[in-house]
Protein backbone atom coordinates (compact mmCIF):
# COMPACT_ATOMS: atom_id res chain seq x y z
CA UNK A 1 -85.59 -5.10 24.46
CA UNK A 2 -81.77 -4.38 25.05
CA UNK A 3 -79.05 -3.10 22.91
CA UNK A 4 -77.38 -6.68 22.80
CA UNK A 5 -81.32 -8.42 21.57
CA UNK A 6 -81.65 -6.16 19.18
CA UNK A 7 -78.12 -6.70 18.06
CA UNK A 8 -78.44 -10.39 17.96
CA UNK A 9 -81.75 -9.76 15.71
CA UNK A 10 -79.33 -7.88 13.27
CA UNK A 11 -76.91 -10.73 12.68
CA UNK A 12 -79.12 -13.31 12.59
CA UNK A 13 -81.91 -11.22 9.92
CA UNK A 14 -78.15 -11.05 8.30
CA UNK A 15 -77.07 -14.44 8.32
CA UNK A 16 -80.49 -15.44 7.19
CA UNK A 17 -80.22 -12.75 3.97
CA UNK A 18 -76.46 -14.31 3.01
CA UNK A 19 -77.34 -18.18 4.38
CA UNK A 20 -78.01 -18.90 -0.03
CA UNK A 21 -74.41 -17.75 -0.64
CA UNK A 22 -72.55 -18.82 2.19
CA UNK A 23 -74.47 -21.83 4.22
CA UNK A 24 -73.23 -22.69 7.35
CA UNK A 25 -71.02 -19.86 7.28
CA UNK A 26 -73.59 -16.92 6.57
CA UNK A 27 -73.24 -15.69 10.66
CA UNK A 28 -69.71 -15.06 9.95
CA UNK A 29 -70.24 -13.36 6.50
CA UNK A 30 -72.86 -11.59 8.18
CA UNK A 31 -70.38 -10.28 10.65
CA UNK A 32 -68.26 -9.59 8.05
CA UNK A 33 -70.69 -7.66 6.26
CA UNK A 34 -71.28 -5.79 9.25
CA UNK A 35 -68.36 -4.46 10.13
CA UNK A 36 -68.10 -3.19 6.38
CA UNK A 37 -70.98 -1.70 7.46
CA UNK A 38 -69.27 0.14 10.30
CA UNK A 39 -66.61 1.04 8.23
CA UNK A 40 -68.46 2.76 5.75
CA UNK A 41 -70.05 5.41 8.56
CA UNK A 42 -66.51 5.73 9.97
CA UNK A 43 -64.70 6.68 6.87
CA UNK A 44 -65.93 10.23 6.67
CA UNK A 45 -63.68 10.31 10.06
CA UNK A 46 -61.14 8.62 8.30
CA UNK A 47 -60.61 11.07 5.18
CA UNK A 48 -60.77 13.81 8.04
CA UNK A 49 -57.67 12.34 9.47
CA UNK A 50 -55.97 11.82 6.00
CA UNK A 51 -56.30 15.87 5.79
CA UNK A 52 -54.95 16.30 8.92
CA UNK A 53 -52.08 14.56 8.52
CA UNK A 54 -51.88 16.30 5.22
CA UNK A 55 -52.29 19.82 6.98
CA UNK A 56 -49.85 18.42 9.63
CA UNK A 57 -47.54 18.03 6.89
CA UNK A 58 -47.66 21.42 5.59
CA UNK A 59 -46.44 22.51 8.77
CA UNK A 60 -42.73 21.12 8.74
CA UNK A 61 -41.33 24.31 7.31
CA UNK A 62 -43.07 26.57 10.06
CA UNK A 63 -42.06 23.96 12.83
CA UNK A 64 -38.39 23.69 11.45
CA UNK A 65 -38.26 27.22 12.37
CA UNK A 66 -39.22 26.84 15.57
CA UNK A 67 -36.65 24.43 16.23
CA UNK A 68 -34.55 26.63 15.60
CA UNK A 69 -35.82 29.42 17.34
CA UNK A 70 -36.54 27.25 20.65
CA UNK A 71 -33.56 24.96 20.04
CA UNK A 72 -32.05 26.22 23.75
CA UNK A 73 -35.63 25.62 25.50
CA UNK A 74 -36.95 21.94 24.59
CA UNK A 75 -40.21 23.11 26.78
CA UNK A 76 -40.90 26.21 24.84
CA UNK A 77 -40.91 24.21 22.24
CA UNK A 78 -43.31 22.25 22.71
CA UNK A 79 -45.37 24.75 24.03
CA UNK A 80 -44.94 26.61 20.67
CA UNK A 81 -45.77 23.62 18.56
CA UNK A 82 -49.25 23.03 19.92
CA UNK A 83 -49.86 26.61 19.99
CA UNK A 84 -48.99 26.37 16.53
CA UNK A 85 -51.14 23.24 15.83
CA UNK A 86 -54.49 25.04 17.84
CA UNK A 87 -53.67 27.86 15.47
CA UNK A 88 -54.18 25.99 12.33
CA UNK A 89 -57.04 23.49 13.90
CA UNK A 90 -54.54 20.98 13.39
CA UNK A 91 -55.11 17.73 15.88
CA UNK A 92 -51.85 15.76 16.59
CA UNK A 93 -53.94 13.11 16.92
CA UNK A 94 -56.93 13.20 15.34
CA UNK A 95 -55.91 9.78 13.54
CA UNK A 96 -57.14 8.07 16.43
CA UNK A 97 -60.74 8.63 16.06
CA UNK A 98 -61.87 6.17 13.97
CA UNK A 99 -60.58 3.73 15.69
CA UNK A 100 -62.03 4.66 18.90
CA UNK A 101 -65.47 5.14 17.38
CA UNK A 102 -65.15 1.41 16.12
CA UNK A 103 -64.66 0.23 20.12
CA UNK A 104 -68.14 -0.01 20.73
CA UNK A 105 -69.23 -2.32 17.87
CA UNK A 106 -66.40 -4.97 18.66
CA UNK A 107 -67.89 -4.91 22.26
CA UNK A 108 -70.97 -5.46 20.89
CA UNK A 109 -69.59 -8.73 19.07
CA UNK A 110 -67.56 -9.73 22.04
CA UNK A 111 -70.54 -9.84 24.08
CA UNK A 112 -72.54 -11.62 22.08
CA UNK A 113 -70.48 -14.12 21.64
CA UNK A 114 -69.15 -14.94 25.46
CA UNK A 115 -72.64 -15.17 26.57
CA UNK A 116 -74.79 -18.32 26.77
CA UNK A 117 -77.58 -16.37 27.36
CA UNK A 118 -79.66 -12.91 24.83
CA UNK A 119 -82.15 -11.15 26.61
CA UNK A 120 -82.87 -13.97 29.18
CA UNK A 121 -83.29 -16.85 26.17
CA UNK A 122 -80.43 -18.95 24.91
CA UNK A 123 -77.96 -17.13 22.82
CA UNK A 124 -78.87 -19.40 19.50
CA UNK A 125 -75.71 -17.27 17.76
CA UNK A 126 -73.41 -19.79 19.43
CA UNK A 127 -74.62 -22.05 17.14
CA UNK A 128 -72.86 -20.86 13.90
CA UNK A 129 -69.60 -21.44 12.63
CA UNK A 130 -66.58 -20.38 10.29
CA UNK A 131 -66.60 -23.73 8.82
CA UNK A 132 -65.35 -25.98 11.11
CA UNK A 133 -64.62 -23.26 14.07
CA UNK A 134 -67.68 -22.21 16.36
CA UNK A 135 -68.16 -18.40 16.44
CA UNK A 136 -67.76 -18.37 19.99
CA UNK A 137 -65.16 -20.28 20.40
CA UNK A 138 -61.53 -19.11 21.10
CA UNK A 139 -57.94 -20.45 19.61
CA UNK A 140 -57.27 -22.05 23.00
CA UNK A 141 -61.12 -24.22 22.17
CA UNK A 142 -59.98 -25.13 18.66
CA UNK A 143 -56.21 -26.42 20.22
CA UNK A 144 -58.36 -28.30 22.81
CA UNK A 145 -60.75 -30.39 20.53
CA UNK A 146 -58.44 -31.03 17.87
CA UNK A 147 -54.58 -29.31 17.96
CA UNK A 148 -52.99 -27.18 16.02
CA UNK A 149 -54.15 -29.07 12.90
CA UNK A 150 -57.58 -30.25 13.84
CA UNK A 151 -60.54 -28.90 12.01
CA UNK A 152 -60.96 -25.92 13.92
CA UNK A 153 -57.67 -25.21 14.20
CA UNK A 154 -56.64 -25.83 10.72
CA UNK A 155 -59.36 -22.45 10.53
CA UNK A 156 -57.14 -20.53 13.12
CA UNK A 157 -54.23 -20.96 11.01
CA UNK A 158 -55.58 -19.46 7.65
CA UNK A 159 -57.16 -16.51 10.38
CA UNK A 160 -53.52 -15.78 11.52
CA UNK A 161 -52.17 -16.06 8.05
CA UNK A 162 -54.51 -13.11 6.64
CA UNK A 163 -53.63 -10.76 10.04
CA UNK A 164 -50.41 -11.61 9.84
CA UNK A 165 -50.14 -10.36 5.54
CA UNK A 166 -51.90 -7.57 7.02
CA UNK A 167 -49.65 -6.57 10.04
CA UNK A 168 -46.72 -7.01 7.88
CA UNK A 169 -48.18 -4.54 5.08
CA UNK A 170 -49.68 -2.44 7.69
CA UNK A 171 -46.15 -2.13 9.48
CA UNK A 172 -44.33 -1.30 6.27
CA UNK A 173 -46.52 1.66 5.46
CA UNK A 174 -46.99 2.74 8.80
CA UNK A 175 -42.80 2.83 8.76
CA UNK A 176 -42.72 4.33 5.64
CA UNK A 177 -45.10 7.65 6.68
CA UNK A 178 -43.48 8.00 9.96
CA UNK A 179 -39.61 8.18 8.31
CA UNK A 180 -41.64 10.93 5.66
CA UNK A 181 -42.94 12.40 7.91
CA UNK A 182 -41.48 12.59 12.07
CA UNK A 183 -44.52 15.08 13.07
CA UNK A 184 -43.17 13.50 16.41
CA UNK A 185 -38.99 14.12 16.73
CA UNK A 186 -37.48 17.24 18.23
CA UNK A 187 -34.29 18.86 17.83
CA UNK A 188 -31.84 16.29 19.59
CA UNK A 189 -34.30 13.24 20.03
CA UNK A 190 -36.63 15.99 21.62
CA UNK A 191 -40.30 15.45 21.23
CA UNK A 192 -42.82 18.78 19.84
CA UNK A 193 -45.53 17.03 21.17
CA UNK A 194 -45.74 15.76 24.51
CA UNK A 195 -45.84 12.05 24.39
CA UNK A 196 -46.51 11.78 20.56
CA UNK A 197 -42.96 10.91 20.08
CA UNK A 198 -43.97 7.29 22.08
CA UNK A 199 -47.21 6.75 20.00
CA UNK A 200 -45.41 7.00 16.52
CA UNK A 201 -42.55 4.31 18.21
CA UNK A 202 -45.46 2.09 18.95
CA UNK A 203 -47.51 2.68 15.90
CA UNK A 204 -46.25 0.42 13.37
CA UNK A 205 -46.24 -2.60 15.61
CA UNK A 206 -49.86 -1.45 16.18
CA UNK A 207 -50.42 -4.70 13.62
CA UNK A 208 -49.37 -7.12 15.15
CA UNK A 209 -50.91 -6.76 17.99
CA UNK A 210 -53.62 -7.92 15.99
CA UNK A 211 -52.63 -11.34 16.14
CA UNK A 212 -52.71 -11.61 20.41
CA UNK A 213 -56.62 -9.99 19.81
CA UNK A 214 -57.24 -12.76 17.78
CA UNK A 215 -55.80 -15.38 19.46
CA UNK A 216 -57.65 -14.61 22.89
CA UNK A 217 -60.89 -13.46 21.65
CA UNK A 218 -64.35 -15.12 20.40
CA UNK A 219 -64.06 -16.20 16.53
CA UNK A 220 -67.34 -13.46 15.90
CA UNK A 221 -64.99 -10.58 17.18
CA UNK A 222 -61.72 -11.70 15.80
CA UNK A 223 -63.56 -11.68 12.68
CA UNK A 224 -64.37 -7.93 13.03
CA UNK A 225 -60.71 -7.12 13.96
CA UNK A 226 -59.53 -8.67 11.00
CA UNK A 227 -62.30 -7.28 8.55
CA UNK A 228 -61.49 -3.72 10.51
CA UNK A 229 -57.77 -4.21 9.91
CA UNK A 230 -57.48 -5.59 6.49
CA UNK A 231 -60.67 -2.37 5.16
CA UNK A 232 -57.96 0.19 7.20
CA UNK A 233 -54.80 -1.06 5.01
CA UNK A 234 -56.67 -0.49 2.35
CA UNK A 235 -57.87 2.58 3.06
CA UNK A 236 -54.73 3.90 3.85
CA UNK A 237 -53.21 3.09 0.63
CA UNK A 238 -55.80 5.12 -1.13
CA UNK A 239 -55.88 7.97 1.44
CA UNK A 240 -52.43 8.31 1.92
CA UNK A 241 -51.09 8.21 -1.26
């Protein structure tokens, strides 16, 4: 049996567990559920990071000094700063982590739920729905078979509503801990760590890129992304206090 029957088993002994609380929508509670699931095993990562950008933190005073040491030799500098960050087993970016550990269940989803066919028998996940909005349908189904405020779509909209309060909370936190703390910026604009000065430009529109995921993606994996988002915002409020 393969990875993606096996899978399919799990949401569907899932579905059938939640089906007396939620009905016709217990596939997408179940994927809900599931992605708490993942969540859960990933947050050990996620505390890890928290530290490190704690420990990254403690560094300022010892990296202001190298600034100024190095402030004639933009490449020593850089040199010096990872130097300084293998020293202290400090990852620049050991935020990313959890997030890349979290790639292969949303494949999993995404799979699931473009394919007609589950180990050679009819994919019966297809089947369920958000209410009105199949699970494997897309945005660009829902605006098909009824518009904007059809049934399904009317579904879309309160989907992009909840990413969207997300991305905007997500975005002012994210800009909030980067002006506390520019691990990234150099003496004169310079960057201590090569290309780390582009990631924390990009980071805090991270969010909204949510909302083009969503849009283009089955319903089943959209709803992990925006389980996954909306567990990380809240996460980050408690770990980066």
């Amino acid at each position: 049996m393969s990875v993606f029957s096996l899978f399919a088993r799990l949401v569907e002994q899932l579905a059938d567990l939640l089906q007396p609380l939620f009905h016709a929508s217990a596939a997408a509670a179940a994927i809900v559920l599931f992605t708490a699931l993942v969540r859960l095993l990933v947050h050990p990562l996620s505390r890890a990071a928290a530290r490190g950008q704690r420990a990254r933190t403690a560094l300022q005073p010892r990296i202001a000094e190298l600034r100024e040491k190095h402030a004639e030799d933009p490449r020593r500098l850089q040199q010096a700063v990872l130097e300084l960050h293998a020293e202290e087993q400090v990852s620049p970016l050991s935020g990313c982590l959890p997030s890349l550990l979290q790639l292969p269940a949303f494949f999993l989803l995404y799979h699931l739920f473009s394919s007609s066919t589950i180990g050679g028998g009819s994919n019966g996940l297809l089947g369920h729905r958000l209410l009105a909005a199949p699970l494997g349908g897309r945005w660009a189904d829902a605006l098909a078979g009824g518009g904007v405020f059809g049934p399904a779509g009317l579904v879309y909209l309160g989907v992009f509503a909840i990413v969207a309060a997300v991305a905007v909370f997500n975005y002012r936190r994210t800009k909030a801990m980067t002006a506390a703390n520019p691990v990234a910026a150099g003496p004169a604009g310079g960057e201590q760590v090569p290309g780390l000065g582009a990631v924390s430009k990009v980071m805090p529109f991270m969010s909204f890129f949510t909302l083009v995921t969503v849009a283009v993606v089955p319903l089943a994996a959209a709803l992990y992304v925006i389980t996954s988002t909306a567990w990380t915002a809240v996460e980050r409020a408690a770990l980066y206090r």
